[in-house]
Protein backbone atom coordinates (compact mmCIF):
# COMPACT_ATOMS: atom_id res chain seq x y z
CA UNK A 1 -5.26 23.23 13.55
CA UNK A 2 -7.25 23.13 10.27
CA UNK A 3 -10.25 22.14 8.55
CA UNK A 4 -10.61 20.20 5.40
CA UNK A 5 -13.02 17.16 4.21
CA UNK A 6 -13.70 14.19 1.83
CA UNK A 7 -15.10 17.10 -0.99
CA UNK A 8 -16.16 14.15 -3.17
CA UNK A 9 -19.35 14.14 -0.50
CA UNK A 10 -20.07 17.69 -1.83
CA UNK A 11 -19.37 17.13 -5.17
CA UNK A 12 -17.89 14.60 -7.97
CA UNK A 13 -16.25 17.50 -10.43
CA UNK A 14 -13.32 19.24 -8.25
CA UNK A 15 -14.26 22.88 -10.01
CA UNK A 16 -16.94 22.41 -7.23
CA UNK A 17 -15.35 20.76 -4.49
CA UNK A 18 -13.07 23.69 -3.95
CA UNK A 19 -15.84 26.45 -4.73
CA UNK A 20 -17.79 24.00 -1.69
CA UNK A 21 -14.03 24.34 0.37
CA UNK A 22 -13.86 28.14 -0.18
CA UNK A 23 -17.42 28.75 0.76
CA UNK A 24 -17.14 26.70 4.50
CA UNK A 25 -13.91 29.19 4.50
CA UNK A 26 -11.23 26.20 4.35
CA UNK A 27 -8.26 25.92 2.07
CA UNK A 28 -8.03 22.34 2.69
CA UNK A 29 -9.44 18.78 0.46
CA UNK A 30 -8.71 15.50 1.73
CA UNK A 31 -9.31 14.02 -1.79
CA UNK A 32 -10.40 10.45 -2.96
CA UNK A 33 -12.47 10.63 -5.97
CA UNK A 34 -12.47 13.23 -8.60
CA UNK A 35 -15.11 12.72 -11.68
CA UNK A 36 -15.54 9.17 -10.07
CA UNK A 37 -11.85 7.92 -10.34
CA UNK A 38 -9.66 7.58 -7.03
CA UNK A 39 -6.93 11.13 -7.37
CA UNK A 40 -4.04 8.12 -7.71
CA UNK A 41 -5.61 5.94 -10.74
CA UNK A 42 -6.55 9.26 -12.67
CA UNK A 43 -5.03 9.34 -15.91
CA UNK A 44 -1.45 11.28 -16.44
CA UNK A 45 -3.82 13.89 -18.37
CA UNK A 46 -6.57 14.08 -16.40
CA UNK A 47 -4.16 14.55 -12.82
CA UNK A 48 -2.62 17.07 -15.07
CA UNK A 49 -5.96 19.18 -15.36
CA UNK A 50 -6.59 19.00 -11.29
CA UNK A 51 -3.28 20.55 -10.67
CA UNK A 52 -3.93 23.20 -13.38
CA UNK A 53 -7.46 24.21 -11.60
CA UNK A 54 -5.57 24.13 -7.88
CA UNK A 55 -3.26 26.15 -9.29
CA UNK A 56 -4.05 29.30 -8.02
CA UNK A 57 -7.54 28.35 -6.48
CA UNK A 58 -6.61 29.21 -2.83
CA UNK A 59 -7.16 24.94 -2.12
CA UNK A 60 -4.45 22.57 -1.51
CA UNK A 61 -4.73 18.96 -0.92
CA UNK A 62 -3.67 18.25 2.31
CA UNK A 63 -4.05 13.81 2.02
CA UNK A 64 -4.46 11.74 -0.39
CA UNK A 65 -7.59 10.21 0.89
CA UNK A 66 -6.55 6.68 -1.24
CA UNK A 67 -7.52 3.19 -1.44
CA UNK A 68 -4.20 1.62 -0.73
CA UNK A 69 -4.55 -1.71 1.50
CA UNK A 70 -8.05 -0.61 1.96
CA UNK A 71 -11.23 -3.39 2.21
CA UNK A 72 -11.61 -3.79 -1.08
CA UNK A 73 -7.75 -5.72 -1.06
CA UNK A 74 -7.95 -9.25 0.29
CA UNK A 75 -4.49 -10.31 2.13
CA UNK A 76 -4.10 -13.58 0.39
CA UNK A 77 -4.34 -11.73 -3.04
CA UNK A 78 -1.42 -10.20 -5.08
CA UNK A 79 0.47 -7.18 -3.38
CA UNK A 80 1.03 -5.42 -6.51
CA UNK A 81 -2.52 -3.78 -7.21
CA UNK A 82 -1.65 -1.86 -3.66
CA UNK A 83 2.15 -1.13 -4.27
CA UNK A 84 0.75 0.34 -8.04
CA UNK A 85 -1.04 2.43 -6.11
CA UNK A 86 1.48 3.89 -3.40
CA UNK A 87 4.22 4.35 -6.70
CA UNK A 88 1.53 6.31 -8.38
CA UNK A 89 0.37 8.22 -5.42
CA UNK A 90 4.12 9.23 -4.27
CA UNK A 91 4.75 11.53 -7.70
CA UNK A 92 1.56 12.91 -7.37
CA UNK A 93 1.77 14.32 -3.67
CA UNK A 94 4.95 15.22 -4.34
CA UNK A 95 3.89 17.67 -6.76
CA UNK A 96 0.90 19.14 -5.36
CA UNK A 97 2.68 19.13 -1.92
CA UNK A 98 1.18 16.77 -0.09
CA UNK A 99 1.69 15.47 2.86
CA UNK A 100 -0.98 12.78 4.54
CA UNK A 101 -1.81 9.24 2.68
CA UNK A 102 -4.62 7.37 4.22
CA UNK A 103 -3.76 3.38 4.04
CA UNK A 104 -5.26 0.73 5.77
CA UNK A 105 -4.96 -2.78 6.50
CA UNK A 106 -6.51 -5.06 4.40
CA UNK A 107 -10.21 -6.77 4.02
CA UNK A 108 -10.80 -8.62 7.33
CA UNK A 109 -10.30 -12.60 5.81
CA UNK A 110 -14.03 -14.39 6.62
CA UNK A 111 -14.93 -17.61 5.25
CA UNK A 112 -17.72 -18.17 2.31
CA UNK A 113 -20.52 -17.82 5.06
CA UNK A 114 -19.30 -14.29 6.28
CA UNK A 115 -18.17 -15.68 9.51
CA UNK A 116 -14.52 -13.92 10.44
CA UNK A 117 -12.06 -16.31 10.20
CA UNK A 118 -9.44 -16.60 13.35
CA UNK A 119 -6.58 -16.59 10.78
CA UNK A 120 -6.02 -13.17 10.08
CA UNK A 121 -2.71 -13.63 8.24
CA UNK A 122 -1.30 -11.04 10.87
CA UNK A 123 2.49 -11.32 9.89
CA UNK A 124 1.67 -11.15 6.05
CA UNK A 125 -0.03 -7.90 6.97
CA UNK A 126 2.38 -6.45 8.69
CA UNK A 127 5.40 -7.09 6.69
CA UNK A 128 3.35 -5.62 3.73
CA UNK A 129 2.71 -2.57 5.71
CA UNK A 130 6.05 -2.45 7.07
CA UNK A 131 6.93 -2.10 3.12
CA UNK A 132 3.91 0.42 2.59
CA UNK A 133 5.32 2.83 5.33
CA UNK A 134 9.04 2.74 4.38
CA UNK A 135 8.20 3.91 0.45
CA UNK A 136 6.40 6.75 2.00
CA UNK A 137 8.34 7.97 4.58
CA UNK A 138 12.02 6.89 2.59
CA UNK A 139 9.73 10.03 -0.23
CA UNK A 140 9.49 12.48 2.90
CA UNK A 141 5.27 11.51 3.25
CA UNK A 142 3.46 10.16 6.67
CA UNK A 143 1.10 7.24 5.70
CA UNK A 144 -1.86 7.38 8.09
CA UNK A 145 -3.62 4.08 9.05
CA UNK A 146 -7.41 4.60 9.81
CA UNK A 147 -9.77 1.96 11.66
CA UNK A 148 -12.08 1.10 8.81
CA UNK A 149 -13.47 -1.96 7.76
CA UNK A 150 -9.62 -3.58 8.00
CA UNK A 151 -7.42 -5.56 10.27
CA UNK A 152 -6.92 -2.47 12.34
CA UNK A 153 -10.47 -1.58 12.69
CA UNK A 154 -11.49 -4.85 14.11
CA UNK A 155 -11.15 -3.11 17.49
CA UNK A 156 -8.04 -1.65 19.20
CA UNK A 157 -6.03 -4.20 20.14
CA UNK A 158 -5.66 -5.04 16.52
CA UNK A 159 -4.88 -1.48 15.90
CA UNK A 160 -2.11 -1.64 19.14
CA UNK A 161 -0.53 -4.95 17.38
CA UNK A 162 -0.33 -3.66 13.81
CA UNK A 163 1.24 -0.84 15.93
CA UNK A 164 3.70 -3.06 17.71
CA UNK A 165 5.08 -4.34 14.38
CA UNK A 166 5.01 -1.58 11.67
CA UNK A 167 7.49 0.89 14.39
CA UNK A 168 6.22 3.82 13.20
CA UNK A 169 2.76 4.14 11.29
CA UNK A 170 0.92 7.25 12.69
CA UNK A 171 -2.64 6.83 12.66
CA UNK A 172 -5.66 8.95 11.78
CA UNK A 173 -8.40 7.95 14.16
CA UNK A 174 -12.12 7.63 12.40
CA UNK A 175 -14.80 8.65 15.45
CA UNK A 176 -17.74 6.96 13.40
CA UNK A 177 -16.30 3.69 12.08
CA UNK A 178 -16.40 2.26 15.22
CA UNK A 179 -20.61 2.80 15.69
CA UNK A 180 -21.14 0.42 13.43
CA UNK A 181 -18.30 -2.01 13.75
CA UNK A 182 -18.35 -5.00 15.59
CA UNK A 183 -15.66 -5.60 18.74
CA UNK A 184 -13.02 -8.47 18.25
CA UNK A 185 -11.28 -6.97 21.12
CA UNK A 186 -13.87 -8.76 23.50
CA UNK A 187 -15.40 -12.13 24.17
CA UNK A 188 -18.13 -13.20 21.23
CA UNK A 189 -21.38 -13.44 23.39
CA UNK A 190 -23.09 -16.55 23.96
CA UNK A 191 -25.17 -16.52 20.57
CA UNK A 192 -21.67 -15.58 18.89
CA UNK A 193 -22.53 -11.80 18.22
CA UNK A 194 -20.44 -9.21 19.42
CA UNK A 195 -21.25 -5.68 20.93
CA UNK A 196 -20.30 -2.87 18.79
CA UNK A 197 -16.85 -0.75 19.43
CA UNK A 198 -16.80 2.17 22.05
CA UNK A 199 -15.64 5.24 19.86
CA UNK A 200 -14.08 6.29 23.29
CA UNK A 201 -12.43 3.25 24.19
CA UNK A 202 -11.02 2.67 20.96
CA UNK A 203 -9.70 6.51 20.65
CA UNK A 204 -8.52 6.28 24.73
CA UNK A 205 -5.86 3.36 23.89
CA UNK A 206 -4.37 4.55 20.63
CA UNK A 207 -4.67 8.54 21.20
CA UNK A 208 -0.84 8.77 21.30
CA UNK A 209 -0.29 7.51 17.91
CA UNK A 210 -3.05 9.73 16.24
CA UNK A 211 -1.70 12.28 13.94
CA UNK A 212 -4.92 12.76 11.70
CA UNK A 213 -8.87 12.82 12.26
CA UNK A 214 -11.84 11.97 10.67
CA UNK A 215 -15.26 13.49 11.95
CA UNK A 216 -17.85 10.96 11.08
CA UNK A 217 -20.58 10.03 13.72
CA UNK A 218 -23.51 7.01 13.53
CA UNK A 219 -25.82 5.08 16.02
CA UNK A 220 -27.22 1.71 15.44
CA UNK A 221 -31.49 2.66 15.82
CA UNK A 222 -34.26 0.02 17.48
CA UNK A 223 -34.58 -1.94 14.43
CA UNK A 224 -30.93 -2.88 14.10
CA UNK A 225 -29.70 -0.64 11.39
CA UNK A 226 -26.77 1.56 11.19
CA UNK A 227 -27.26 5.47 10.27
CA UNK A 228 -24.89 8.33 9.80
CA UNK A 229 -26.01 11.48 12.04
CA UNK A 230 -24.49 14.79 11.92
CA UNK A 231 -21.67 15.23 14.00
CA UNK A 232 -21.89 14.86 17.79
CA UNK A 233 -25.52 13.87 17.56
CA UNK A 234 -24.63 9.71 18.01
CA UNK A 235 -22.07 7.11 19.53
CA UNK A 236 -19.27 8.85 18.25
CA UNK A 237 -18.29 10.29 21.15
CA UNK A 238 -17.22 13.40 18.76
CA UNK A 239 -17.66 15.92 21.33
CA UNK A 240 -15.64 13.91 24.31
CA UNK A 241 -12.78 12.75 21.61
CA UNK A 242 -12.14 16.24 19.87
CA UNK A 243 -11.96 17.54 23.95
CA UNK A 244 -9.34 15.20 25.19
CA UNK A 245 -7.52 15.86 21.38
CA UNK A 246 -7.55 19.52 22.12
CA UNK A 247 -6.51 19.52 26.32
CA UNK A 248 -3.63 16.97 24.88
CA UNK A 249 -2.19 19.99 22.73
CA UNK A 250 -3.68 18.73 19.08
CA UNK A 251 -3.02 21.09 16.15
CA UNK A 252 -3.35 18.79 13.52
CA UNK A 253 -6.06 17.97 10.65
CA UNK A 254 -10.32 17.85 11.35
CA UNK A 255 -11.43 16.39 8.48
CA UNK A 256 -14.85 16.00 7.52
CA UNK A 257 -16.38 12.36 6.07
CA UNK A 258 -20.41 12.95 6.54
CA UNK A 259 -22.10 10.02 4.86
CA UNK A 260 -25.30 11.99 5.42
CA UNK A 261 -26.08 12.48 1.54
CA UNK A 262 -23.17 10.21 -0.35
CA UNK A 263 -21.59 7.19 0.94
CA UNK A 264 -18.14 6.30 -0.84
CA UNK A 265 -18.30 2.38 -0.07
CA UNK A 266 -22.05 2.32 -0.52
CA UNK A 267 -23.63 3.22 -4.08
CA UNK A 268 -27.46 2.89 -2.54
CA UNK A 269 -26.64 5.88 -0.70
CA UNK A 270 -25.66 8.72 -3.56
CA UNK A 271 -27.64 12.01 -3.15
CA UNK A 272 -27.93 14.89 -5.65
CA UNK A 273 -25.56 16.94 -6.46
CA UNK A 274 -27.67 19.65 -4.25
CA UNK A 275 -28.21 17.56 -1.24
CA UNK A 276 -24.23 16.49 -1.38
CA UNK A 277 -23.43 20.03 -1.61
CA UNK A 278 -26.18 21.40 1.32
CA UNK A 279 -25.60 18.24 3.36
CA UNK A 280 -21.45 18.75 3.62
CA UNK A 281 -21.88 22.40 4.30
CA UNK A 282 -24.08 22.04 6.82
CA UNK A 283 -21.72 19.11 8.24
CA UNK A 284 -18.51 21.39 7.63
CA UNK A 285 -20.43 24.32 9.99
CA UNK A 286 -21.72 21.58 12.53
CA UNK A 287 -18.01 20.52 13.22
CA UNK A 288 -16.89 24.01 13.13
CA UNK A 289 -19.17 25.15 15.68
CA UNK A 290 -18.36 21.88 18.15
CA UNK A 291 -15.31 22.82 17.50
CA UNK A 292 -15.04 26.85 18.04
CA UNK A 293 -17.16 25.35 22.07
CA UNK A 294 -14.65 23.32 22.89
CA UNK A 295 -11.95 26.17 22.14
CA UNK A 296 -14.00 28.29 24.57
């Protein structure tokens, strides 16, 4: 088992996401954005640069934290903008020797009211995944689906379909997305809302596919808004998931993704650079110490 974390929530220059690695005592960065720019759209020269200042550092990159199929890419668009990205990203893990790619699924399709439309385009996602996986795995990498704000994360039963047709796709299971993610995997109620997703019901019917994690953690408060907490302190069921991870003989990844201080998808919530840095430490010891209980 190791440690590592989204560093771009410590820091946006990587000279100071691995000094912020080194000091939590990891070797580890699950990387997405370095000066601002996603590690697999950097320019040739400037992805030149990060593997000159790894060199030697004592950090690896153990995924590619990337944007590929993400919920930024609608299904009924083009397929090329996300199979540009996996033929850049391949090279590039290749040479640092990395292993993990995060994917996901696609933008959930809703209609120009924001309701969710019942035509998820199911097969067209799958067949495009289906093509994601092989040019990863056929290049000796494991693609990791996680349930964010995709087909997949809609609630676990999409996750178990997507499963069912992309043979396969490993997953890396997100404890926090589902705290503020609303359940298609039940009955709308009567007003047409839905509850949100059990972080422990989702993890309890897709644990055997999980080969990655994510430590995030969130509660929805009185007034009806979603917050990030530190880890184990809301309906992440961090604590109860990591448990069951550990008794089932996992030796894989923890990685880190706070949101306490910097929120990737959400530019209203960018701290300083000294309340990114304080905020992920203090996150990276938090999950260390849950951690180093449940280990006895």
């Amino acid at each position: 088992m190791y440690f590592t974390g989204f560093a771009d929530e410590a820091a946006h220059d990587l000279a100071t996401q691995v000094a912020v690695t080194k000091e939590l005592g990891w070797s580890c960065i699950e990387s997405r954005k370095i000066d601002g720019t996603m590690i697999h759209d950097l320019t040739d020269e400037a992805f030149d640069r990060v593997c000159g200042q790894l060199a030697g550092s004592g950090v690896t990159i153990n995924c590619f934290g990337s944007a590929i199929a993400n919920w930024a890419k609608q299904i009924d668009h083009p397929f090329d903008l996300s199979l540009a990205e996996a033929k850049r990203a391949i090279p590039r893990m290749q040479r640092l020797g990395t292993k993990l790619v995060r994917i996901m699924s696609f933008a959930v399709r809703k209609d120009a009211s924001g309701k969710v439309l019942d035509d998820q385009m199911d097969e067209e996602r799958f067949r495009r995944l289906r093509e994601l996986h092989a040019m990863f795995t056929g290049a000796g990498l494991l693609p990791v689906h996680e349930n964010c704000m995709n087909y997949g994360g809609m609630g676990w039963t999409y996750t178990k379909r997507m499963l069912d047709h992309v043979p396969g796709m490993k997953l890396v299971y997100d404890t926090g997305n589902p705290t503020h993610s609303d359940d298609f995997s039940v009955p709308a109620r009567a007003d047409g809302s839905r509850p949100k997703q059990s972080s422990w019901e989702f993890y309890r019917n897709i644990r055997e596919h999980i080969a990655y994690v994510h430590i995030k953690d969130g509660t929805v408060g009185a007034d009806g808004k979603h917050v990030h907490t530190w880890p184990g302190e809301g309906k992440g069921d961090v604590r109860k998931v990591l448990a069951d991870l550990f008794a089932r003989g996992y030796d894989g990844g923890i990685s880190i993704e706070p949101h306490i201080a910097s929120v990737f998808h959400d530019p209203a919530v960018t701290g300083t650079e000294g309340r990114m840095r304080a905020s992920y430490l203090e996150y990276g010891r938090r999950t260390m110490r849950i951690v180093a209980e449940l280990r006895g």
